[in-house]
PDB file of N, CA and C in Angstrom:
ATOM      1  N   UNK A   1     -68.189   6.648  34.220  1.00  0.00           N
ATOM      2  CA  UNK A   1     -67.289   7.553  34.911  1.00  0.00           C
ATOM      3  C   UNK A   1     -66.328   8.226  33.944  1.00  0.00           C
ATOM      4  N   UNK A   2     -66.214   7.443  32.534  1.00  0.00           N
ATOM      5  CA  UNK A   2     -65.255   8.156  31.689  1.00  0.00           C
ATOM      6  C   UNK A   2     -65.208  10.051  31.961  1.00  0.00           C
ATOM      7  N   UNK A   3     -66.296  10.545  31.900  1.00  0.00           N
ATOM      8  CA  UNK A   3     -66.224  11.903  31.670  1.00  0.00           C
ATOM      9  C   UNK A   3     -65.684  12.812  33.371  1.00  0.00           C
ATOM     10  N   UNK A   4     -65.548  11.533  34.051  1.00  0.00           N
ATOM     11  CA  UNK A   4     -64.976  12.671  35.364  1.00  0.00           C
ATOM     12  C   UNK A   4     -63.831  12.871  35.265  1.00  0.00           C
ATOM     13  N   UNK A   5     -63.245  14.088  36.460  1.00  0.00           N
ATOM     14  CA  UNK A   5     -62.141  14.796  35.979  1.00  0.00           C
ATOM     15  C   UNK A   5     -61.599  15.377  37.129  1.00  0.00           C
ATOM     16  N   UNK A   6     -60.296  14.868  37.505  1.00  0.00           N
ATOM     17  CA  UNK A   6     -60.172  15.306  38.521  1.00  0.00           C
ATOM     18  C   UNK A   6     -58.851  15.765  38.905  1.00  0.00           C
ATOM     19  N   UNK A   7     -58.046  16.254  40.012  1.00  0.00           N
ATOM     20  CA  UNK A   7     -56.649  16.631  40.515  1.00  0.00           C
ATOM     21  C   UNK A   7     -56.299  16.420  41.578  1.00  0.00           C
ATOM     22  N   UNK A   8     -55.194  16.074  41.964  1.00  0.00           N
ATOM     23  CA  UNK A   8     -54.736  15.969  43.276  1.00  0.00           C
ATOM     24  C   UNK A   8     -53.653  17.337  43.169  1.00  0.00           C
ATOM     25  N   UNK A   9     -53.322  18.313  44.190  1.00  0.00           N
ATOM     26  CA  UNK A   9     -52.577  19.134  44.184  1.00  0.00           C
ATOM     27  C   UNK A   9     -51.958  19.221  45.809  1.00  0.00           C
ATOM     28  N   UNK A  10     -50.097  18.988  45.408  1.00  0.00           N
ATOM     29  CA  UNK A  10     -49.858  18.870  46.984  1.00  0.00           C
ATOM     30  C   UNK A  10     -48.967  20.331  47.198  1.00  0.00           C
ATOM     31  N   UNK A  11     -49.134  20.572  48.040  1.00  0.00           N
ATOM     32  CA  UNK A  11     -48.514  21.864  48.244  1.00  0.00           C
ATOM     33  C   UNK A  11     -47.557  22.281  49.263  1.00  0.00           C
ATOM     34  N   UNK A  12     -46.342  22.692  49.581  1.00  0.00           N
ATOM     35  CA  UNK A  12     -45.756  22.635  50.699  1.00  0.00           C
ATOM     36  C   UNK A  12     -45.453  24.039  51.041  1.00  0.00           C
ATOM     37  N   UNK A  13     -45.693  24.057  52.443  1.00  0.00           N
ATOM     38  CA  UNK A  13     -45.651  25.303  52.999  1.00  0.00           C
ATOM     39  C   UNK A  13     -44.341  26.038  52.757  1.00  0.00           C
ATOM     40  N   UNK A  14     -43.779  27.428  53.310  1.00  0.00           N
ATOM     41  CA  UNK A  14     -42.815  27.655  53.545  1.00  0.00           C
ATOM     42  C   UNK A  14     -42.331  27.710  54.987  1.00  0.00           C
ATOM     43  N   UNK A  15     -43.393  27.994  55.751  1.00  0.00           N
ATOM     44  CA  UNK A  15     -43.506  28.094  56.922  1.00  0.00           C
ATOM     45  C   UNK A  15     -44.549  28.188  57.691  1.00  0.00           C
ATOM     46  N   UNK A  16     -44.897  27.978  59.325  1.00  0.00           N
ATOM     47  CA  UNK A  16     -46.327  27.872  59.391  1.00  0.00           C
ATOM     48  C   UNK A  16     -46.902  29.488  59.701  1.00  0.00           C
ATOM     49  N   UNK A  17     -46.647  30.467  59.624  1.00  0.00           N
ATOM     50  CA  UNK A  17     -46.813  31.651  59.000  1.00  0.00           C
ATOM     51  C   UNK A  17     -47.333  31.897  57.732  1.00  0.00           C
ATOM     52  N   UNK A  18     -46.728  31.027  56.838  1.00  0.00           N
ATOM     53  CA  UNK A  18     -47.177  30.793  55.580  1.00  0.00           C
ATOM     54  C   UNK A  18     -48.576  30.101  55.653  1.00  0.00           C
ATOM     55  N   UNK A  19     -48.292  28.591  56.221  1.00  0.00           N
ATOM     56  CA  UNK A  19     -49.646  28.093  56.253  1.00  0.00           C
ATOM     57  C   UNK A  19     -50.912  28.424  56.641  1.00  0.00           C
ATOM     58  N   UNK A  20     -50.651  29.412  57.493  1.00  0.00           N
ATOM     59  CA  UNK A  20     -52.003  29.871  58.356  1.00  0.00           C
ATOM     60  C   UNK A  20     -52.476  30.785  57.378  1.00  0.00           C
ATOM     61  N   UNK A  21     -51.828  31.826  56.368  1.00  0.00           N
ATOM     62  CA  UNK A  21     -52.387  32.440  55.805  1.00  0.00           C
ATOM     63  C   UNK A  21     -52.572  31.571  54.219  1.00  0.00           C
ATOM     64  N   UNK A  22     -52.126  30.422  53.898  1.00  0.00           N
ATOM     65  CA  UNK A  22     -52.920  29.453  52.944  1.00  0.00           C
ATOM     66  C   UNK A  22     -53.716  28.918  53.995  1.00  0.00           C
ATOM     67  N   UNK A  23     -54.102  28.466  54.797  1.00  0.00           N
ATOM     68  CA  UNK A  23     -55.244  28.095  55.084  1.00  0.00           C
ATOM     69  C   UNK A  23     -56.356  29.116  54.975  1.00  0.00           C
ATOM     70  N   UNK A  24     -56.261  30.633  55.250  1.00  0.00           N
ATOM     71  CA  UNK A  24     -57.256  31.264  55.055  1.00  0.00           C
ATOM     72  C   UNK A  24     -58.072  31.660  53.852  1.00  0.00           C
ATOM     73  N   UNK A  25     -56.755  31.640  52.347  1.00  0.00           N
ATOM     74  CA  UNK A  25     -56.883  31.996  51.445  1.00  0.00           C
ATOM     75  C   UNK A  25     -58.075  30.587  50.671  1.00  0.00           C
ATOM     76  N   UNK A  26     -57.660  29.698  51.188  1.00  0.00           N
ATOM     77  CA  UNK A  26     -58.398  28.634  51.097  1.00  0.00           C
ATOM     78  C   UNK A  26     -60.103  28.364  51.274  1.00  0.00           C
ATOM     79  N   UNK A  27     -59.942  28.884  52.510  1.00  0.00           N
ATOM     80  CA  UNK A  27     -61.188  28.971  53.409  1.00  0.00           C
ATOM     81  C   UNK A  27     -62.066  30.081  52.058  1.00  0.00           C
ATOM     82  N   UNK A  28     -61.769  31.370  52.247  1.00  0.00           N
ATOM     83  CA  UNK A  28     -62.263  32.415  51.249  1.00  0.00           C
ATOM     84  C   UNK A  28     -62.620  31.790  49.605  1.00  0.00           C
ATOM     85  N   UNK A  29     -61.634  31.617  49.410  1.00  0.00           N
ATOM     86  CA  UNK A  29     -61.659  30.875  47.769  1.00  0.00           C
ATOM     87  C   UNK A  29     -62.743  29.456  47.294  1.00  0.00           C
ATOM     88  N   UNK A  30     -63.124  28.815  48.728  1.00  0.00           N
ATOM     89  CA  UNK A  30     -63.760  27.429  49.368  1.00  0.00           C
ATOM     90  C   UNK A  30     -65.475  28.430  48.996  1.00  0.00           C
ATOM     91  N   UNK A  31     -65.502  29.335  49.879  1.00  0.00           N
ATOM     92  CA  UNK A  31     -67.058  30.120  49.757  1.00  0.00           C
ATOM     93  C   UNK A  31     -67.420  30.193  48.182  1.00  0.00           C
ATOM     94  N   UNK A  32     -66.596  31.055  47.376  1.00  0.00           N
ATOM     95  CA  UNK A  32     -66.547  30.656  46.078  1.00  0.00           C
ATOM     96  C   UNK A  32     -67.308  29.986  45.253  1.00  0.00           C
ATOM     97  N   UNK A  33     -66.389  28.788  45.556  1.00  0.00           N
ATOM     98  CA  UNK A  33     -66.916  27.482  45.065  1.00  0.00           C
ATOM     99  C   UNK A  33     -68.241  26.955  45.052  1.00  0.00           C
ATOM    100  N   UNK A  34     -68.206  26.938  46.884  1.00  0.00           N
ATOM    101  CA  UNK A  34     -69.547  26.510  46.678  1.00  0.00           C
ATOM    102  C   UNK A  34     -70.660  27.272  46.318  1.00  0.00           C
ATOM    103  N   UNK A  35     -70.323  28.702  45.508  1.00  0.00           N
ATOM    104  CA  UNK A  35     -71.592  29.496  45.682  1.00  0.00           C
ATOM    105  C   UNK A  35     -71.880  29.337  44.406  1.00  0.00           C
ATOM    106  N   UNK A  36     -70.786  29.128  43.786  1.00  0.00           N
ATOM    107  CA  UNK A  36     -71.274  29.226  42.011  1.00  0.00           C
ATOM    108  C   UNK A  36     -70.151  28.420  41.037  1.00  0.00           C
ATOM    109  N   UNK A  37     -70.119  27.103  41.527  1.00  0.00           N
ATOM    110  CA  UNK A  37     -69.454  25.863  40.846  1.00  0.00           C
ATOM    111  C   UNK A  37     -70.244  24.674  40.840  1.00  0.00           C
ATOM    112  N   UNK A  38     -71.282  24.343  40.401  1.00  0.00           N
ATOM    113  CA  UNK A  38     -72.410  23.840  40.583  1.00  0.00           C
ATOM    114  C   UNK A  38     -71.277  22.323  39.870  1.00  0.00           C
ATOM    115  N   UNK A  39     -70.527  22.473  38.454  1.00  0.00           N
ATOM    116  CA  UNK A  39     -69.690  21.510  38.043  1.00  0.00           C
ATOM    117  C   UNK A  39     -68.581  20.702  38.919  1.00  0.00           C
ATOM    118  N   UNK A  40     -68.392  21.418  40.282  1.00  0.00           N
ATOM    119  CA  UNK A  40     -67.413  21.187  41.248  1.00  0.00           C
ATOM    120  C   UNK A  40     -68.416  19.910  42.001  1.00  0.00           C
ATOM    121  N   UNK A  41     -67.542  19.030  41.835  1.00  0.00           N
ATOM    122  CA  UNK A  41     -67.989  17.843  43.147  1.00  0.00           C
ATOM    123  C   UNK A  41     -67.576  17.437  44.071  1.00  0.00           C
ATOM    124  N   UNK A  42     -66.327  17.795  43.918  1.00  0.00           N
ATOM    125  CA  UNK A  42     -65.822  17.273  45.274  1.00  0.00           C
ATOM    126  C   UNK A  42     -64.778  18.136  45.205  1.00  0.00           C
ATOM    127  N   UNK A  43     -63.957  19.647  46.666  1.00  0.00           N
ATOM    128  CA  UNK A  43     -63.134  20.324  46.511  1.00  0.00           C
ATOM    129  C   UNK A  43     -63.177  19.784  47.830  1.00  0.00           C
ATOM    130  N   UNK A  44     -61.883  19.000  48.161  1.00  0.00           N
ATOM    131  CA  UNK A  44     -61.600  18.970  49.773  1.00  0.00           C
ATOM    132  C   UNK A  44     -59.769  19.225  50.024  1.00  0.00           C
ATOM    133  N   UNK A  45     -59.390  19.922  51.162  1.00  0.00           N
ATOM    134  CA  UNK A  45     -58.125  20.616  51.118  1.00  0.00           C
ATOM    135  C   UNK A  45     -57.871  19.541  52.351  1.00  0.00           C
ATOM    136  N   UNK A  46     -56.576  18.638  53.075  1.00  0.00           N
ATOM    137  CA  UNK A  46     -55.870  17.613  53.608  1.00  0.00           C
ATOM    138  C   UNK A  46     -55.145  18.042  54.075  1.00  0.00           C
ATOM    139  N   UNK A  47     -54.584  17.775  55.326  1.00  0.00           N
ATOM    140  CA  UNK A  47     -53.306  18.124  56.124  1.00  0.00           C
ATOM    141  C   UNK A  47     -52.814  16.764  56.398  1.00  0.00           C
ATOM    142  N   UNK A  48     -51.884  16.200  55.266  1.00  0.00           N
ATOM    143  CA  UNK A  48     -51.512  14.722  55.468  1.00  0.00           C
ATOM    144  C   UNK A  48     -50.800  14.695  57.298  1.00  0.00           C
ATOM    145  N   UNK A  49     -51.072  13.547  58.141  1.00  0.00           N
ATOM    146  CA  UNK A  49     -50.647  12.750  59.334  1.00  0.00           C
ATOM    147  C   UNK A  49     -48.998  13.228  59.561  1.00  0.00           C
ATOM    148  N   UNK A  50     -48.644  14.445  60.198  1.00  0.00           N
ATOM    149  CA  UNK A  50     -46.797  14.450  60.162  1.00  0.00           C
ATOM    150  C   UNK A  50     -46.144  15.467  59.137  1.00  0.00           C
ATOM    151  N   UNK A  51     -47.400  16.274  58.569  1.00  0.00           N
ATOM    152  CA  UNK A  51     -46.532  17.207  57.727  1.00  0.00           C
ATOM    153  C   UNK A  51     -47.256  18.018  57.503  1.00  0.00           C
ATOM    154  N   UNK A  52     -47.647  18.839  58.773  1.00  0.00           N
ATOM    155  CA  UNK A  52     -48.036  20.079  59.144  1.00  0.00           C
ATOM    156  C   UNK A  52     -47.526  21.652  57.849  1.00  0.00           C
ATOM    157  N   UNK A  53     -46.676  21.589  57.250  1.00  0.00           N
ATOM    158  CA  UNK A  53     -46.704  22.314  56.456  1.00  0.00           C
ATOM    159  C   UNK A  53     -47.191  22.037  54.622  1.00  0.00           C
ATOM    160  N   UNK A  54     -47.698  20.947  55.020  1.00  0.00           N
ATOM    161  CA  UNK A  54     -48.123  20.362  53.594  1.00  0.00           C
ATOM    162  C   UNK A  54     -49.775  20.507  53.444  1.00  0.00           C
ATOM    163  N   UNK A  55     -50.009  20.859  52.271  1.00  0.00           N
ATOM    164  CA  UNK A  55     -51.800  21.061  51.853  1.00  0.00           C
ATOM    165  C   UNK A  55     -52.025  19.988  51.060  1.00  0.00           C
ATOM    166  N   UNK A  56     -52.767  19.097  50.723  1.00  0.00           N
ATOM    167  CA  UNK A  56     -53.034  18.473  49.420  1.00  0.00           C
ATOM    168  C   UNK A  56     -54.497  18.456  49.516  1.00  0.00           C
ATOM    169  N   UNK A  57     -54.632  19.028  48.031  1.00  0.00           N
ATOM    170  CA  UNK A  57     -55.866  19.234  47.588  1.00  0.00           C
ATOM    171  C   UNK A  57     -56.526  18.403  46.615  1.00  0.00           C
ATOM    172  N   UNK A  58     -58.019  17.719  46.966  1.00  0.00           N
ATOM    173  CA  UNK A  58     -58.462  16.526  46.094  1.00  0.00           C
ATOM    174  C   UNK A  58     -59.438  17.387  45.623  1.00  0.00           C
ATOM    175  N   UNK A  59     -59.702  17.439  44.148  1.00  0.00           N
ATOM    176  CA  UNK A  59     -61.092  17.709  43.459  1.00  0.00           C
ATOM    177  C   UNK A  59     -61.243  17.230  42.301  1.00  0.00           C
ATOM    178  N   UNK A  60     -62.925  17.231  42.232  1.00  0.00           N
ATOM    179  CA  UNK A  60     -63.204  16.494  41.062  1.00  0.00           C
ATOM    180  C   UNK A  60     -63.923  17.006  40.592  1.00  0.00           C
ATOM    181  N   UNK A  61     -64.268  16.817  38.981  1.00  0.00           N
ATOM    182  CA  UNK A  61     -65.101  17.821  38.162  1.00  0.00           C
ATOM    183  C   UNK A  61     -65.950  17.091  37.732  1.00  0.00           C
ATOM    184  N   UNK A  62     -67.616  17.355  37.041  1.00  0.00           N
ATOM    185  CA  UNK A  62     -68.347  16.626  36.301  1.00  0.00           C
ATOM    186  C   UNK A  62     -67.510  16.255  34.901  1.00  0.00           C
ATOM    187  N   UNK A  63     -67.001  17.085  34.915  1.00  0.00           N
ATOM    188  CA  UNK A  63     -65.632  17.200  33.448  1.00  0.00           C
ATOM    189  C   UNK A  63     -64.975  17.909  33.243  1.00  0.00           C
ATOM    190  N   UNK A  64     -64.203  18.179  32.075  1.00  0.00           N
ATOM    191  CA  UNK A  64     -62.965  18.687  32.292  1.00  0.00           C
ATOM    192  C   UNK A  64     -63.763  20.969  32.289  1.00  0.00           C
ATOM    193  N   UNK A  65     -64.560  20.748  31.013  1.00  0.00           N
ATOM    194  CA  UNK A  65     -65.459  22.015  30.800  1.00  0.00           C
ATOM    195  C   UNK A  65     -65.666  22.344  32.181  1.00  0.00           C
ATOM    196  N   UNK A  66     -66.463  21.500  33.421  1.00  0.00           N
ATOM    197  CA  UNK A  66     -65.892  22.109  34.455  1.00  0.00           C
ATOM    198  C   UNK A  66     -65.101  22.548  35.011  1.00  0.00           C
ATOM    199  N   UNK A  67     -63.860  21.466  34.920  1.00  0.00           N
ATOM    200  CA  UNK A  67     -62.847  22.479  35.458  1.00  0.00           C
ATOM    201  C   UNK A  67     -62.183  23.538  35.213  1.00  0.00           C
ATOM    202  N   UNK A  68     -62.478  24.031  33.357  1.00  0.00           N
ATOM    203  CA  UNK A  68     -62.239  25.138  32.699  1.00  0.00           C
ATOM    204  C   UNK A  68     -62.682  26.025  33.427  1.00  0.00           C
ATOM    205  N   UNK A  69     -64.538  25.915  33.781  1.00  0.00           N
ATOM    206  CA  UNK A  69     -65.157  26.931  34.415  1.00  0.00           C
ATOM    207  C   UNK A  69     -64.669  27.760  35.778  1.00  0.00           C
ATOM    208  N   UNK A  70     -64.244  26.238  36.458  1.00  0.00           N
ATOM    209  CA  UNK A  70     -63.646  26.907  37.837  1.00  0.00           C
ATOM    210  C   UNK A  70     -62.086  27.921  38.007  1.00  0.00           C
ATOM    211  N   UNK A  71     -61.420  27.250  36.970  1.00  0.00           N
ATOM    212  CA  UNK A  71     -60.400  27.671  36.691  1.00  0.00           C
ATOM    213  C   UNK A  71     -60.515  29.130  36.134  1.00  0.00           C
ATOM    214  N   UNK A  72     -61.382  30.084  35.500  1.00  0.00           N
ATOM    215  CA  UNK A  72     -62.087  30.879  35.169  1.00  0.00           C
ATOM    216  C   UNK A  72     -63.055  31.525  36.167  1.00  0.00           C
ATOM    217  N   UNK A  73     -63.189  31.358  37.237  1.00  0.00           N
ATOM    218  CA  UNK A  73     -63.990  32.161  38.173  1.00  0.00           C
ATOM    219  C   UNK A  73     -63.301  33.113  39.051  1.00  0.00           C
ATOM    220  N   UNK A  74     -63.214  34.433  39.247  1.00  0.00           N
ATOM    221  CA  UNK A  74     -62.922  35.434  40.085  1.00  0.00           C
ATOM    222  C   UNK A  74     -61.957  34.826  41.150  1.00  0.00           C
ATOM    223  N   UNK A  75     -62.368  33.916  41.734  1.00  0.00           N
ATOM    224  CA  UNK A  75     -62.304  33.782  43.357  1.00  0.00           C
ATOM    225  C   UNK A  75     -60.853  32.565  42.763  1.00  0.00           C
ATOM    226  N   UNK A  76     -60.943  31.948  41.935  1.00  0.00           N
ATOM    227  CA  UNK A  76     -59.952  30.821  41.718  1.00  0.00           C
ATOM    228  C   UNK A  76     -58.882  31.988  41.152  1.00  0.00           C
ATOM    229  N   UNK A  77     -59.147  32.794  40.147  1.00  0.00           N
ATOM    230  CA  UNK A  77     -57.786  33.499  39.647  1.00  0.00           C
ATOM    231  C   UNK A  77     -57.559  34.286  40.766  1.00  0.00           C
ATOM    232  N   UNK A  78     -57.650  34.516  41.697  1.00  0.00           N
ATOM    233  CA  UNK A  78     -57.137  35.195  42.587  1.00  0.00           C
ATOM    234  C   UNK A  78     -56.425  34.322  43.966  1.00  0.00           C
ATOM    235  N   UNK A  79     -57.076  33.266  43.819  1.00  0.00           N
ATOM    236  CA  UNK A  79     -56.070  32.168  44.535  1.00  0.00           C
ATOM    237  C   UNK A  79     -54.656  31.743  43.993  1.00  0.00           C
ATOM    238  N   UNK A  80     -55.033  31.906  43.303  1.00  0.00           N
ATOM    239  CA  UNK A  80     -53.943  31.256  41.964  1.00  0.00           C
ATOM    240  C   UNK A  80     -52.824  32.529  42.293  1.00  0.00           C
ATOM    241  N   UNK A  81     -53.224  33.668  41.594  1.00  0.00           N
ATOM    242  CA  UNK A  81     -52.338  35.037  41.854  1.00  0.00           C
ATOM    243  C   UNK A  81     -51.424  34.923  43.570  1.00  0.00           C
ATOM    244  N   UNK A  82     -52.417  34.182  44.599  1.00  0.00           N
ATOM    245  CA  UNK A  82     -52.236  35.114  45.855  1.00  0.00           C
ATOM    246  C   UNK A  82     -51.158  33.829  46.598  1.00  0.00           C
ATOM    247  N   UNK A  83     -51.276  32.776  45.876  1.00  0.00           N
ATOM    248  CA  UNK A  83     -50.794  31.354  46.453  1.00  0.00           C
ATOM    249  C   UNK A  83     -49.280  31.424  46.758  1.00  0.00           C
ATOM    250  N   UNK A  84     -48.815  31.511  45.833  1.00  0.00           N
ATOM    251  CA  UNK A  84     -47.433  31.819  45.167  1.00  0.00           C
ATOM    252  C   UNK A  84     -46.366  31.862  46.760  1.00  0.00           C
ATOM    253  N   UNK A  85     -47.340  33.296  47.073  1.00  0.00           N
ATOM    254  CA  UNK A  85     -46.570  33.910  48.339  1.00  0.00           C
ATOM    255  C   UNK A  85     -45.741  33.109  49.694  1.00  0.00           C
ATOM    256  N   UNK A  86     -46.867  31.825  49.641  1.00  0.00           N
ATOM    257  CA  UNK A  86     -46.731  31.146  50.850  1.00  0.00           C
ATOM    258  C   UNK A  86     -46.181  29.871  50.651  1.00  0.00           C
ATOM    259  N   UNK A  87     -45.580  29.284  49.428  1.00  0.00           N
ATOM    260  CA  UNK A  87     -45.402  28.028  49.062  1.00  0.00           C
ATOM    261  C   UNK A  87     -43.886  28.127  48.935  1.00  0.00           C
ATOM    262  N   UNK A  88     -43.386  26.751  49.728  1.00  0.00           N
ATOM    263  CA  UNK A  88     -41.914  26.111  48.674  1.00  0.00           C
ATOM    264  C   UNK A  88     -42.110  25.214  47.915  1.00  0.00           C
ATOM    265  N   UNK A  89     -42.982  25.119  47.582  1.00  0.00           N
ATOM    266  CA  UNK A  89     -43.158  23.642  46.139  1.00  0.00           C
ATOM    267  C   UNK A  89     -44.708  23.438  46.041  1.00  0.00           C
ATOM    268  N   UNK A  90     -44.917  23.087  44.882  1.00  0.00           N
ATOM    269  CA  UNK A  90     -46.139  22.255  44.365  1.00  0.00           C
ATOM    270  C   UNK A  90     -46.149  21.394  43.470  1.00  0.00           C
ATOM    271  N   UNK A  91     -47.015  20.637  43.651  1.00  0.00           N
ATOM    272  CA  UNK A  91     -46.512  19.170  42.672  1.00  0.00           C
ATOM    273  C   UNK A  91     -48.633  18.698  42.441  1.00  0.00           C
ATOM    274  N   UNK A  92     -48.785  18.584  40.922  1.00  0.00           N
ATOM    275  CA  UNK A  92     -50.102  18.644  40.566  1.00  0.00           C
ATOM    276  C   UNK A  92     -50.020  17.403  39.577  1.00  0.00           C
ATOM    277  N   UNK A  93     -50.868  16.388  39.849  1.00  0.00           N
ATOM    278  CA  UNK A  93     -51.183  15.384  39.505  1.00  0.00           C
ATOM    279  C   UNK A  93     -52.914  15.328  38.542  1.00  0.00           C
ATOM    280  N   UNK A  94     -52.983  15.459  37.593  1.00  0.00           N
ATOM    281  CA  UNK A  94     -54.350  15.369  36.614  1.00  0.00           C
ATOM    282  C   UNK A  94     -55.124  13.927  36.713  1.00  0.00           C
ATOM    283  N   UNK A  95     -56.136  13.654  36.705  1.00  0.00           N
ATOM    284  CA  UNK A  95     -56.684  12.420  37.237  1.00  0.00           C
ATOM    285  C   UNK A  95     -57.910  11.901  36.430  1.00  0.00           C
ATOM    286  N   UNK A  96     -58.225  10.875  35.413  1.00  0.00           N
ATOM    287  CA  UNK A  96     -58.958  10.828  34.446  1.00  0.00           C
ATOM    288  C   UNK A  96     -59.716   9.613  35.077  1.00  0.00           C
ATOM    289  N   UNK A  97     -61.009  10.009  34.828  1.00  0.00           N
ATOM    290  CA  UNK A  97     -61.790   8.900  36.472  1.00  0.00           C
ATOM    291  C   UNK A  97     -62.163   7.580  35.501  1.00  0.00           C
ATOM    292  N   UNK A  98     -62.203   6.468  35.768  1.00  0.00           N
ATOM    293  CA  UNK A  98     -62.393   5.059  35.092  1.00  0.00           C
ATOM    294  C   UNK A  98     -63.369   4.523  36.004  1.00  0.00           C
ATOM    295  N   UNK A  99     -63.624   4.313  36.539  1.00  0.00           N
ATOM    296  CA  UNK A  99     -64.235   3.869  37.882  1.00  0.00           C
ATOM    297  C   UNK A  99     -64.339   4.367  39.020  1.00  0.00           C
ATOM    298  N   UNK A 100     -65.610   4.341  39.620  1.00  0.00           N
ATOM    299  CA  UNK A 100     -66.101   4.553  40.987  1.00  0.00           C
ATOM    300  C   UNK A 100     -67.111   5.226  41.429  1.00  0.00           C
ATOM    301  N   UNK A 101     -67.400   5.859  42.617  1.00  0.00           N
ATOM    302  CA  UNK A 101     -69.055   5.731  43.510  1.00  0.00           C
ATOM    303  C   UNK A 101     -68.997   7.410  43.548  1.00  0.00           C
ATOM    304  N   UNK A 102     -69.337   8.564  43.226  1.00  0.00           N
ATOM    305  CA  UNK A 102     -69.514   9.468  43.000  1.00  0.00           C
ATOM    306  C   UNK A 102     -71.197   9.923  43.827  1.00  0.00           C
ATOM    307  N   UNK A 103     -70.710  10.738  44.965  1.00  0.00           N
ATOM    308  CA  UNK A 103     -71.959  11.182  45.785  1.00  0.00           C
ATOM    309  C   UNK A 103     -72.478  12.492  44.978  1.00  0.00           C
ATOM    310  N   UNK A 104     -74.065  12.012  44.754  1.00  0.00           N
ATOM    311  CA  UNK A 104     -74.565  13.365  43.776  1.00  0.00           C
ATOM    312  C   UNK A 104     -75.801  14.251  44.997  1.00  0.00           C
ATOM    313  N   UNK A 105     -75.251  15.852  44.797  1.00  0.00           N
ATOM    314  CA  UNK A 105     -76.363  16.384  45.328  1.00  0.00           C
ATOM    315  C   UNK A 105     -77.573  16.447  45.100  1.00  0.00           C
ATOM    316  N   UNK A 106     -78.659  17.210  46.068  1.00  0.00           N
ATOM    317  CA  UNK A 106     -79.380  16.808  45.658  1.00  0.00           C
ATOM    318  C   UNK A 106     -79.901  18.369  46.496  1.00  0.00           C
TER     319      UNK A 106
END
């Protein structure tokens, strides 16, 4: 597992005006991914239990070169650019995998 690579990213709304349009930007940026991040393994977006204006985002990379890649794709720099708008805080946690059960496509 040494070479996996991963992030937790929590995000807090400003309002749910805000959120509805990060949830969409999400949704759009999500098609993306799966169309041409083949290095992406796991991108899943969370609405923690009680805090309806909060996003946290889990993903994981085959490695980090993946996550360069994604970080580098059209659809991510434009999330990135468009995010800004709708947030009062973000807080990003880097995640260096040691162990565990990794579901591979197929």
């Amino acid at each position: 597992m040494s070479e996996g690579f991963g992030l937790v990213v929590r995000f807090t709304m400003r309002d749910e005006q805000a959120a509805r349009a990060f949830d969409a930007l999400c949704a759009s940026t999500l098609d993306g991914i799966k169309a041409s991040e083949p290095g992406t393994l796991t991108y899943v977006t969370h609405v923690p239990d009680g805090e309806p204006l909060v996003r946290v985002f889990y993903e994981l990379y085959a490695d980090r070169a993946a996550f360069d890649a994604h970080e580098a794709q059209p659809h991510t720099k434009h999330f990135l650019a468009e995010r800004e708008q709708y947030l009062a805080g973000v807080e990003v946690t880097f995640l260096d995998a040691i162990a565990g059960k990794v579901a591979v496509q197929q």
